[in-house]
PDB file of N, CA and C in Angstrom:
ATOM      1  N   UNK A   1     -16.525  50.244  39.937  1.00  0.00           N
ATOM      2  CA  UNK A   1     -16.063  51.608  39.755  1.00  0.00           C
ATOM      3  C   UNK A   1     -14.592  51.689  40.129  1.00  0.00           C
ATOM      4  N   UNK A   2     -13.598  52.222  39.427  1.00  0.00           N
ATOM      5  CA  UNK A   2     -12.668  52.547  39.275  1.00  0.00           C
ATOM      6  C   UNK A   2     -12.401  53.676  40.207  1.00  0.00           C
ATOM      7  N   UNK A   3     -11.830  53.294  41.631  1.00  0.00           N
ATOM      8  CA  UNK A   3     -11.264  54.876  42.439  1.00  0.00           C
ATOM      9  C   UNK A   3      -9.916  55.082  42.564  1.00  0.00           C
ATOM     10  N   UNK A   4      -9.231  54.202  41.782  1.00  0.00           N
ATOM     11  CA  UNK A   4      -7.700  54.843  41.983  1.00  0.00           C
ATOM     12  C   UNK A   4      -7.629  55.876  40.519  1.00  0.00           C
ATOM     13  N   UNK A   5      -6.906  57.013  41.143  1.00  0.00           N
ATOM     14  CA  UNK A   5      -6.496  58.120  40.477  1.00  0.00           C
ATOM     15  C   UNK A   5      -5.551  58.014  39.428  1.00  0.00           C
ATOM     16  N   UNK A   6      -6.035  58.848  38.207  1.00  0.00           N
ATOM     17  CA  UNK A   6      -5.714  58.530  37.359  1.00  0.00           C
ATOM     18  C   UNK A   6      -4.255  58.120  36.597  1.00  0.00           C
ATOM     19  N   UNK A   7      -2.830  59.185  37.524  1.00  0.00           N
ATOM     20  CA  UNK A   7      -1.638  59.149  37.665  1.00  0.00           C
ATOM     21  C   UNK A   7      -1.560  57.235  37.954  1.00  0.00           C
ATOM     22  N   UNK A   8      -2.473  57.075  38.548  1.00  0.00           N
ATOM     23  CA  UNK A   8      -1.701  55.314  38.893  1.00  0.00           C
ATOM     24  C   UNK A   8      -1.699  54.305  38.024  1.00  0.00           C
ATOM     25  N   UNK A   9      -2.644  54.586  36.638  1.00  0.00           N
ATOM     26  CA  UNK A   9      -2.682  53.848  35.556  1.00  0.00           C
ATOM     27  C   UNK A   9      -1.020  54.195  34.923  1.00  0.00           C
ATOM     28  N   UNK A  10      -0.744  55.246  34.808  1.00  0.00           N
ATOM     29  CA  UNK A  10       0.472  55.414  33.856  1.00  0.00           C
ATOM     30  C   UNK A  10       2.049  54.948  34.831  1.00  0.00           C
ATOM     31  N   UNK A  11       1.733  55.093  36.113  1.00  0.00           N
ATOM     32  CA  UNK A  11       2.785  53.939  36.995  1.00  0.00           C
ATOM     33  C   UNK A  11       2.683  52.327  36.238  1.00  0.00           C
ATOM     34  N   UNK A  12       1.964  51.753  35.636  1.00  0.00           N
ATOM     35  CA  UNK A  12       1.625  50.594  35.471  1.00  0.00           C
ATOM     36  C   UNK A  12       2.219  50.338  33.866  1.00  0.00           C
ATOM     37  N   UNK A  13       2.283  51.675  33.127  1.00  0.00           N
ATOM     38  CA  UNK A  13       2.453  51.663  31.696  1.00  0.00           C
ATOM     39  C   UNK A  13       3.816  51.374  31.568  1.00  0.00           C
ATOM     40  N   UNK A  14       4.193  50.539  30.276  1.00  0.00           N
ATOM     41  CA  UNK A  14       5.488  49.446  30.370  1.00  0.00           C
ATOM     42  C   UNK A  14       5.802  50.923  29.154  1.00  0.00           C
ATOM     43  N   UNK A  15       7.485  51.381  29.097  1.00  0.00           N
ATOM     44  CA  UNK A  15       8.111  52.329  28.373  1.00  0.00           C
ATOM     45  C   UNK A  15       9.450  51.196  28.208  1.00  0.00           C
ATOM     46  N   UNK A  16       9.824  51.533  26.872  1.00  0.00           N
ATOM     47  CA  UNK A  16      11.161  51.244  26.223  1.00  0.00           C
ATOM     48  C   UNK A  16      12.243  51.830  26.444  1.00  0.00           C
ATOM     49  N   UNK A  17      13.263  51.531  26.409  1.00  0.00           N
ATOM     50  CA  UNK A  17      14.672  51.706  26.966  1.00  0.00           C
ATOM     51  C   UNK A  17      15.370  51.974  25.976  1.00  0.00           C
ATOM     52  N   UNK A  18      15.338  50.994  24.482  1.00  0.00           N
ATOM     53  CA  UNK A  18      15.962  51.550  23.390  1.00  0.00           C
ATOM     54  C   UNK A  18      15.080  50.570  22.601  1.00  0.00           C
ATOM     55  N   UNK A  19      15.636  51.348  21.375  1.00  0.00           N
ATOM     56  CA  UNK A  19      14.647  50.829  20.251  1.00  0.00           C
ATOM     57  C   UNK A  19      15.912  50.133  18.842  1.00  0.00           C
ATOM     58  N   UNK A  20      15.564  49.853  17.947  1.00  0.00           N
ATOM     59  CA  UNK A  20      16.957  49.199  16.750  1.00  0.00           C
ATOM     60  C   UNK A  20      15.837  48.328  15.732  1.00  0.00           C
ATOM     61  N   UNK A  21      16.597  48.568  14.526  1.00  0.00           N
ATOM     62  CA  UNK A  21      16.085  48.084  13.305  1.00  0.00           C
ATOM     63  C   UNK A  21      16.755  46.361  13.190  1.00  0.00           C
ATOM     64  N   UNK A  22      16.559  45.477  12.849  1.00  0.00           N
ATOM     65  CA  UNK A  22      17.245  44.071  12.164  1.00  0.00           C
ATOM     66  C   UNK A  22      16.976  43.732  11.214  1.00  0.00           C
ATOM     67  N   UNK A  23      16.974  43.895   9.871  1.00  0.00           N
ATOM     68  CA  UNK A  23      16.143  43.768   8.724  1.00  0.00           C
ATOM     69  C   UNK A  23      15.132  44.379   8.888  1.00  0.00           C
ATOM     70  N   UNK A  24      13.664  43.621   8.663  1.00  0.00           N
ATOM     71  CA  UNK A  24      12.783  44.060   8.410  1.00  0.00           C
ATOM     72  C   UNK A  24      12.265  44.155   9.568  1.00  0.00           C
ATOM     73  N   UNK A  25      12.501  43.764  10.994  1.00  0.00           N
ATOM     74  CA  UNK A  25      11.779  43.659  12.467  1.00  0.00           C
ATOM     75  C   UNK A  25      12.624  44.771  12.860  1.00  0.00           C
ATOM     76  N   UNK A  26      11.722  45.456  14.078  1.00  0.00           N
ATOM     77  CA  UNK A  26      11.993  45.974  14.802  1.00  0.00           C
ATOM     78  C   UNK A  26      11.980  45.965  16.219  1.00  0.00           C
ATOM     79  N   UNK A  27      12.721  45.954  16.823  1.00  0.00           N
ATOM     80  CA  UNK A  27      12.956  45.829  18.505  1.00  0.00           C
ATOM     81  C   UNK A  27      13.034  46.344  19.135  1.00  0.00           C
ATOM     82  N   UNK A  28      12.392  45.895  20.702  1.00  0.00           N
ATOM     83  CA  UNK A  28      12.049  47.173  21.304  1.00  0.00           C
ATOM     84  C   UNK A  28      12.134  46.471  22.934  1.00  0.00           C
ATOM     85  N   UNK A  29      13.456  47.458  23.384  1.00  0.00           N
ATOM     86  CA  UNK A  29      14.030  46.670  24.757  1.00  0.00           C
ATOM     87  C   UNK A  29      13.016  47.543  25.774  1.00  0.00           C
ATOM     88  N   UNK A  30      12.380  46.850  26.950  1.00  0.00           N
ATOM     89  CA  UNK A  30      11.413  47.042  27.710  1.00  0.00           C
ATOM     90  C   UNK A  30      12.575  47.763  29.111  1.00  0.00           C
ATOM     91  N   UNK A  31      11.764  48.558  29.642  1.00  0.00           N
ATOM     92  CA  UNK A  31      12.641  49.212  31.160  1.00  0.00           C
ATOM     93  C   UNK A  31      12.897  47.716  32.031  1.00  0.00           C
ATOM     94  N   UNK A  32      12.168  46.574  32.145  1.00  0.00           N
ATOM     95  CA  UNK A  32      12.280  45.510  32.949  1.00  0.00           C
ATOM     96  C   UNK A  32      13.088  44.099  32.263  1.00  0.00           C
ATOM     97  N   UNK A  33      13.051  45.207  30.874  1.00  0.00           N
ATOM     98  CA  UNK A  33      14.919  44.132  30.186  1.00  0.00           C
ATOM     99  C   UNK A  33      14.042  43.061  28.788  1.00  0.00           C
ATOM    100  N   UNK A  34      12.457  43.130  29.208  1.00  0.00           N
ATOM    101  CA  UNK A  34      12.088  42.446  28.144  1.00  0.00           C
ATOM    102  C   UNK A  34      12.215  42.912  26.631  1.00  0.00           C
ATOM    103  N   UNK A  35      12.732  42.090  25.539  1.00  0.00           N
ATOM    104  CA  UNK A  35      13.046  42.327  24.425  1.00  0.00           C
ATOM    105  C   UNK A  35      11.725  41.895  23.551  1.00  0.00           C
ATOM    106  N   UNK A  36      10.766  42.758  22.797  1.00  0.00           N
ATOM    107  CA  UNK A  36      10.119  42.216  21.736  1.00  0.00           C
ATOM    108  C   UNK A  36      10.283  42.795  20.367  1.00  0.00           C
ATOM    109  N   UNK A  37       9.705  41.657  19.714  1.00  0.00           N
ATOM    110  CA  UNK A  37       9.782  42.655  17.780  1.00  0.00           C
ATOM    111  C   UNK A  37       8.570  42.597  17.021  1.00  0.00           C
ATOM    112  N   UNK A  38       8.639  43.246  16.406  1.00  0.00           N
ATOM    113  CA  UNK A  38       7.477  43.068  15.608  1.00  0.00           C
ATOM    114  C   UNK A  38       7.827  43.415  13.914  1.00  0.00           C
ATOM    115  N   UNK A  39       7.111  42.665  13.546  1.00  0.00           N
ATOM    116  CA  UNK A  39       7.701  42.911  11.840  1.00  0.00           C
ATOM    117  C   UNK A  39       7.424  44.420  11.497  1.00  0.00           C
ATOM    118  N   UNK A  40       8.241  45.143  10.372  1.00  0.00           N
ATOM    119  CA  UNK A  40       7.641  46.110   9.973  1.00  0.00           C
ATOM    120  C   UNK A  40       6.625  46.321   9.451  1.00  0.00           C
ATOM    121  N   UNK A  41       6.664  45.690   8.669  1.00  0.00           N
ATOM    122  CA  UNK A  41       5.318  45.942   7.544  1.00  0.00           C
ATOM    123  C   UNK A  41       4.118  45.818   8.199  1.00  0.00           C
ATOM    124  N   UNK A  42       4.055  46.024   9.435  1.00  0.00           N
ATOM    125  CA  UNK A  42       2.153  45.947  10.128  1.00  0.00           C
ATOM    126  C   UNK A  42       1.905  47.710   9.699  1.00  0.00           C
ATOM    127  N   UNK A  43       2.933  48.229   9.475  1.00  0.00           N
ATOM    128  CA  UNK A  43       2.750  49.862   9.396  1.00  0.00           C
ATOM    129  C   UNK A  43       2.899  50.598   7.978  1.00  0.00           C
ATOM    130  N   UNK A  44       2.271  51.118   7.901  1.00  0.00           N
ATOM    131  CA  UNK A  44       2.398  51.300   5.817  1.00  0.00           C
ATOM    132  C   UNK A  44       3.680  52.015   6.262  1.00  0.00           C
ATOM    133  N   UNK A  45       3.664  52.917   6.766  1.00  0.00           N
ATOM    134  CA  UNK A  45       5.279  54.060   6.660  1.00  0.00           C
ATOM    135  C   UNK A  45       6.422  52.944   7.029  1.00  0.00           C
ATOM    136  N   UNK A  46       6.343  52.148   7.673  1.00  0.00           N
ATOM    137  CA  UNK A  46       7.507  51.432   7.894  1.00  0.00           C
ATOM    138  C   UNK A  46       7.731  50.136   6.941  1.00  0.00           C
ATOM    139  N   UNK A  47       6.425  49.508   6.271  1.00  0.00           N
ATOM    140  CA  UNK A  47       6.458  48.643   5.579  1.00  0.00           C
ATOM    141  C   UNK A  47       7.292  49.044   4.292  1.00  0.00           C
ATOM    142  N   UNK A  48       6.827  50.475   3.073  1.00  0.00           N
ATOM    143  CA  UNK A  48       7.512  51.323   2.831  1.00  0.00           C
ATOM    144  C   UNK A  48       8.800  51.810   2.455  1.00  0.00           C
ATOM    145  N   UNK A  49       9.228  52.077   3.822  1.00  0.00           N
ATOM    146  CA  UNK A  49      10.387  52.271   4.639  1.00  0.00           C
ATOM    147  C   UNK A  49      11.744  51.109   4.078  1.00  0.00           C
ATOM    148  N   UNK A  50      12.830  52.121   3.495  1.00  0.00           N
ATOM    149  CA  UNK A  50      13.769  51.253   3.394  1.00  0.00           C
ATOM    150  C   UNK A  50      14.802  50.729   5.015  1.00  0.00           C
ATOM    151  N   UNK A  51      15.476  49.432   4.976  1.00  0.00           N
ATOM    152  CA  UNK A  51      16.271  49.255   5.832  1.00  0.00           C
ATOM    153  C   UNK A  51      16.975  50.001   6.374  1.00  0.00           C
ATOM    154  N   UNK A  52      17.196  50.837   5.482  1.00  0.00           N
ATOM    155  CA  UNK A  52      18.639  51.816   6.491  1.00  0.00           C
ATOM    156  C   UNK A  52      17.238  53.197   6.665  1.00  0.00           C
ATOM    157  N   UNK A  53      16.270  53.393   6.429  1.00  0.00           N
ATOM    158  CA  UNK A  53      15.211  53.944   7.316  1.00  0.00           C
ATOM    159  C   UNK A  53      14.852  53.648   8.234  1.00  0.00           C
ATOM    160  N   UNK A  54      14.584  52.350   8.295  1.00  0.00           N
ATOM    161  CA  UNK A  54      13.884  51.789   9.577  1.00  0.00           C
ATOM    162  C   UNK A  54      14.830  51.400  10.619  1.00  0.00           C
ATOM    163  N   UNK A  55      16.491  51.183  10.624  1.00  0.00           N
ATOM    164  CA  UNK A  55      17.318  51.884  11.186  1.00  0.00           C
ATOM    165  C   UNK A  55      17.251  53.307  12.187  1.00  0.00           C
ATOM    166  N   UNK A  56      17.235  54.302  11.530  1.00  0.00           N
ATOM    167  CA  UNK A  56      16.764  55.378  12.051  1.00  0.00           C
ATOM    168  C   UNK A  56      15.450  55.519  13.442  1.00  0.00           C
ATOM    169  N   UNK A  57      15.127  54.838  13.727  1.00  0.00           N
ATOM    170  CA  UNK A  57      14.693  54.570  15.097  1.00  0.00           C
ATOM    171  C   UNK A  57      15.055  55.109  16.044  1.00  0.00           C
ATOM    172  N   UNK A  58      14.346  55.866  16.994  1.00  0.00           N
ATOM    173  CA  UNK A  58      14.570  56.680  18.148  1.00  0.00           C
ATOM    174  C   UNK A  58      13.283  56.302  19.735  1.00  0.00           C
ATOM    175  N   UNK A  59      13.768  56.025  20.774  1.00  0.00           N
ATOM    176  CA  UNK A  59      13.164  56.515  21.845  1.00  0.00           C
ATOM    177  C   UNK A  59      12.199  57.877  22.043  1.00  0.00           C
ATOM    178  N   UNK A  60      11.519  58.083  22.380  1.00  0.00           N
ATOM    179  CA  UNK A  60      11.115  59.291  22.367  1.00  0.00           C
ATOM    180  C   UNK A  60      10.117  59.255  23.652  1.00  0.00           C
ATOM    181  N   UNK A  61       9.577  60.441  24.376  1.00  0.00           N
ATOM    182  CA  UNK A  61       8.762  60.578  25.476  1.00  0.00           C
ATOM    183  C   UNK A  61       8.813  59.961  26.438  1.00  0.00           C
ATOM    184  N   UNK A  62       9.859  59.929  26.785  1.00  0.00           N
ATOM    185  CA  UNK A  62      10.517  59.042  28.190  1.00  0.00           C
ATOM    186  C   UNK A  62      10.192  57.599  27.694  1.00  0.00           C
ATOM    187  N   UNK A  63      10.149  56.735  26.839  1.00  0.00           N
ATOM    188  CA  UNK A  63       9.736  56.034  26.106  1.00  0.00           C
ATOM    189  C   UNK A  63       8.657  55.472  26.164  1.00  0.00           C
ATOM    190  N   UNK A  64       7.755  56.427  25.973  1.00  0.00           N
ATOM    191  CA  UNK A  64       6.440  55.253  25.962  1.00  0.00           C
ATOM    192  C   UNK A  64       6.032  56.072  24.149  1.00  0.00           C
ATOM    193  N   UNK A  65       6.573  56.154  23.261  1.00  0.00           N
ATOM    194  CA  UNK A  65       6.948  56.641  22.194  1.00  0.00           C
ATOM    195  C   UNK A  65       7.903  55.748  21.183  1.00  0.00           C
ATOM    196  N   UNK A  66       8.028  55.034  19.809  1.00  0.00           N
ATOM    197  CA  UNK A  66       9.005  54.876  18.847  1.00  0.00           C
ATOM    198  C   UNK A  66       8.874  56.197  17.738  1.00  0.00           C
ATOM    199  N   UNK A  67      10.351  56.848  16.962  1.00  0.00           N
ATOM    200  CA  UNK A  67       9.827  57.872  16.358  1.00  0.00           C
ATOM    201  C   UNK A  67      10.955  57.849  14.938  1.00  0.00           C
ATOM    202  N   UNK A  68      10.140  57.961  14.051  1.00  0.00           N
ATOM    203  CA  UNK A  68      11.280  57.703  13.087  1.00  0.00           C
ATOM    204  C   UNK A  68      10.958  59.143  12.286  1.00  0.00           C
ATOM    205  N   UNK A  69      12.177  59.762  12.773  1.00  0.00           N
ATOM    206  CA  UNK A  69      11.912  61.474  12.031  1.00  0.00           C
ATOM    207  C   UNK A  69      11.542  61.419  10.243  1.00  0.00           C
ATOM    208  N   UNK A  70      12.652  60.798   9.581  1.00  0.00           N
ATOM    209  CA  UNK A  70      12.330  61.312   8.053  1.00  0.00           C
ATOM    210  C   UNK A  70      10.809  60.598   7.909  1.00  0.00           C
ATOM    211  N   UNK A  71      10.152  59.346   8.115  1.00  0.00           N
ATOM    212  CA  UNK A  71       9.149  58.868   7.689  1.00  0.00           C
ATOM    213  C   UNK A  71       7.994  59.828   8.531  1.00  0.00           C
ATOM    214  N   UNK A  72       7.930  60.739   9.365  1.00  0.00           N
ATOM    215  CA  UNK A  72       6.875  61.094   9.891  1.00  0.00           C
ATOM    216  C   UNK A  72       6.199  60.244  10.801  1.00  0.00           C
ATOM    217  N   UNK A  73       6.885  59.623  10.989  1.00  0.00           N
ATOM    218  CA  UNK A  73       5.643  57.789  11.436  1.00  0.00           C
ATOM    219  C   UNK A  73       6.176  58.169  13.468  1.00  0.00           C
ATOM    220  N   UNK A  74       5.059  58.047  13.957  1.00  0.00           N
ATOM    221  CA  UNK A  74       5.719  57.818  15.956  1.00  0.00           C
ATOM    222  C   UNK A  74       4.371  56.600  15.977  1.00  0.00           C
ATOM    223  N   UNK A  75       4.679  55.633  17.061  1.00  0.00           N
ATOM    224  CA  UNK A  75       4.235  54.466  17.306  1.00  0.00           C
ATOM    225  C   UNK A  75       4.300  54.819  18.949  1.00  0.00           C
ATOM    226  N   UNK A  76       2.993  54.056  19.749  1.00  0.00           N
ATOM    227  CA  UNK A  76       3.389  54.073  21.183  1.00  0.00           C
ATOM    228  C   UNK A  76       3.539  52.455  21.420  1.00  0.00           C
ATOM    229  N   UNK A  77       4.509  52.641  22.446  1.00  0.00           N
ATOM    230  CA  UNK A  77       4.668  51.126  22.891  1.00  0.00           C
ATOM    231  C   UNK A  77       3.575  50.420  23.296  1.00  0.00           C
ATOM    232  N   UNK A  78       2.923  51.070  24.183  1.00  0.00           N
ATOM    233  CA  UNK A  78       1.794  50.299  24.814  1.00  0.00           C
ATOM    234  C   UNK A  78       0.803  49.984  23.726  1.00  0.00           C
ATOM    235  N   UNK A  79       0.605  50.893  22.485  1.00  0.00           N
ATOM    236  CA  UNK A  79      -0.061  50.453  21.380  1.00  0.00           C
ATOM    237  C   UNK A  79       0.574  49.274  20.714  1.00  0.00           C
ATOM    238  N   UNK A  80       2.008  48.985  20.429  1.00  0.00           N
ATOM    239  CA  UNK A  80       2.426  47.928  19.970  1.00  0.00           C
ATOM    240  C   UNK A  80       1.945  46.588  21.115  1.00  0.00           C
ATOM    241  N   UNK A  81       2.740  46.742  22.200  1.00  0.00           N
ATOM    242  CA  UNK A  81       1.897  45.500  23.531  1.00  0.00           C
ATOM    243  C   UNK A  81       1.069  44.950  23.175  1.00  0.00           C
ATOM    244  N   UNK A  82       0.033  46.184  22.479  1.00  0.00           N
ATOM    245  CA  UNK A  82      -1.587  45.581  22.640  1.00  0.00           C
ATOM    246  C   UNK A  82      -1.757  45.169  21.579  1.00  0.00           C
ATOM    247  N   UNK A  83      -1.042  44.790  20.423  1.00  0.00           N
ATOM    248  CA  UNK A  83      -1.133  44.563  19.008  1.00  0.00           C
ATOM    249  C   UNK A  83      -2.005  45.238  18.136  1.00  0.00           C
ATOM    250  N   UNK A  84      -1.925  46.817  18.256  1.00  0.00           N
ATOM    251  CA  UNK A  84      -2.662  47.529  17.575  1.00  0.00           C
ATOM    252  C   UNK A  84      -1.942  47.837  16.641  1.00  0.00           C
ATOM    253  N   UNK A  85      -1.785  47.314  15.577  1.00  0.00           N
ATOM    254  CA  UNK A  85      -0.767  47.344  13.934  1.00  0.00           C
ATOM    255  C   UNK A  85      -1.949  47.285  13.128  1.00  0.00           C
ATOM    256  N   UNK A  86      -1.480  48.377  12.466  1.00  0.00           N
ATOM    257  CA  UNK A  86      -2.419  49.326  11.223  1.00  0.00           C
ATOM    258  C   UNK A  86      -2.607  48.538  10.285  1.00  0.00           C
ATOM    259  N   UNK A  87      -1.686  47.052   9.838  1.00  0.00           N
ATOM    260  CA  UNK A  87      -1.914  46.455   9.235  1.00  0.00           C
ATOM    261  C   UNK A  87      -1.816  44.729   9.117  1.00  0.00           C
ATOM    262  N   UNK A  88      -2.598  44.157   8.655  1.00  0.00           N
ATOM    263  CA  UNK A  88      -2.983  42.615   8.613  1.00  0.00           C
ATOM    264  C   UNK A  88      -1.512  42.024   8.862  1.00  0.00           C
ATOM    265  N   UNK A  89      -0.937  40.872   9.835  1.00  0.00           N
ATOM    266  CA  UNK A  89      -0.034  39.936   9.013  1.00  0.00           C
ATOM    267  C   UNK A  89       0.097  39.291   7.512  1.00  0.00           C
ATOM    268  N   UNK A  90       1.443  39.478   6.996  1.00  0.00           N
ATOM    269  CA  UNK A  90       1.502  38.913   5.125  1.00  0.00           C
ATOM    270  C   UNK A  90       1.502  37.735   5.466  1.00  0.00           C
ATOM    271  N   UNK A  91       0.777  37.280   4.529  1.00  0.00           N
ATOM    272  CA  UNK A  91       0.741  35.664   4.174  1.00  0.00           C
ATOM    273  C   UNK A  91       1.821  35.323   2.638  1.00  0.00           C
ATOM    274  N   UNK A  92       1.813  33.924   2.632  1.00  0.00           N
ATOM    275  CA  UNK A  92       2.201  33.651   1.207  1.00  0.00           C
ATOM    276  C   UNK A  92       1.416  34.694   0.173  1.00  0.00           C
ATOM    277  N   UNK A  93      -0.102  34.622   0.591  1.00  0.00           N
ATOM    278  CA  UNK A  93      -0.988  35.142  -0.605  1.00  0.00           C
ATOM    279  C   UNK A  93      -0.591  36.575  -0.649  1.00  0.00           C
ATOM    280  N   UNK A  94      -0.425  37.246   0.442  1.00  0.00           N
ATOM    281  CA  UNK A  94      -0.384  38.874   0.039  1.00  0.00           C
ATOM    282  C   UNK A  94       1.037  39.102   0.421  1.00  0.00           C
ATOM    283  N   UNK A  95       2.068  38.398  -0.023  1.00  0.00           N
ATOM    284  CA  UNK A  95       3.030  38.584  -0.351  1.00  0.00           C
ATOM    285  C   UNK A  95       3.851  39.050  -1.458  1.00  0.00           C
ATOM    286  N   UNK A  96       4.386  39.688  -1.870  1.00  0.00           N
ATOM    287  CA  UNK A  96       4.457  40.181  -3.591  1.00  0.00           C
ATOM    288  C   UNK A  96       5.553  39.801  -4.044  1.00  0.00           C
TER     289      UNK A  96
END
């Protein structure tokens, strides 16, 4: 059984510092300096998404939030961490 209160899980939750497009990856600088990316295309709106859209990248909610206004699309970090992407890695085969 779980008795620490619930505020102490979100002390533990990792938030982004800034966010930036590179081609088709996107990056995402951690409060403790760690840098990760993840391709776009795990996300239909960002897969989609032209370069100078996926550019448009914002911090949002003290960052535990990515938010890209014109596409409608917000992503949480801790959902990216956990590799929860809406969509399969491309292979050669489902490559077009």
């Amino acid at each position: 059984m779980n008795t620490e209160p619930r505020n102490a899980e979100l002390e533990h939750e990792v938030a982004a510092s800034r966010a930036w497009a590179d081609g088709r990856t996107i990056f995402i600088e951690l409060h403790d300096h760690r840098i990760i990316g993840f391709p776009a295309n795990r996300f239909q709106r960002l897969r989609d998404a032209s370069d100078k859209e996926l550019e448009e990248v914002s911090v949002e909610v003290n960052g535990y939030a990515l938010r890209w206004e014109n596409l409608d699309e917000d992503l949480t970090v801790n959902g990216i961490l956990a590799g929860h992407f809406q969509l399969p890695p491309e292979t050669e085969e489902t490559t077009p």
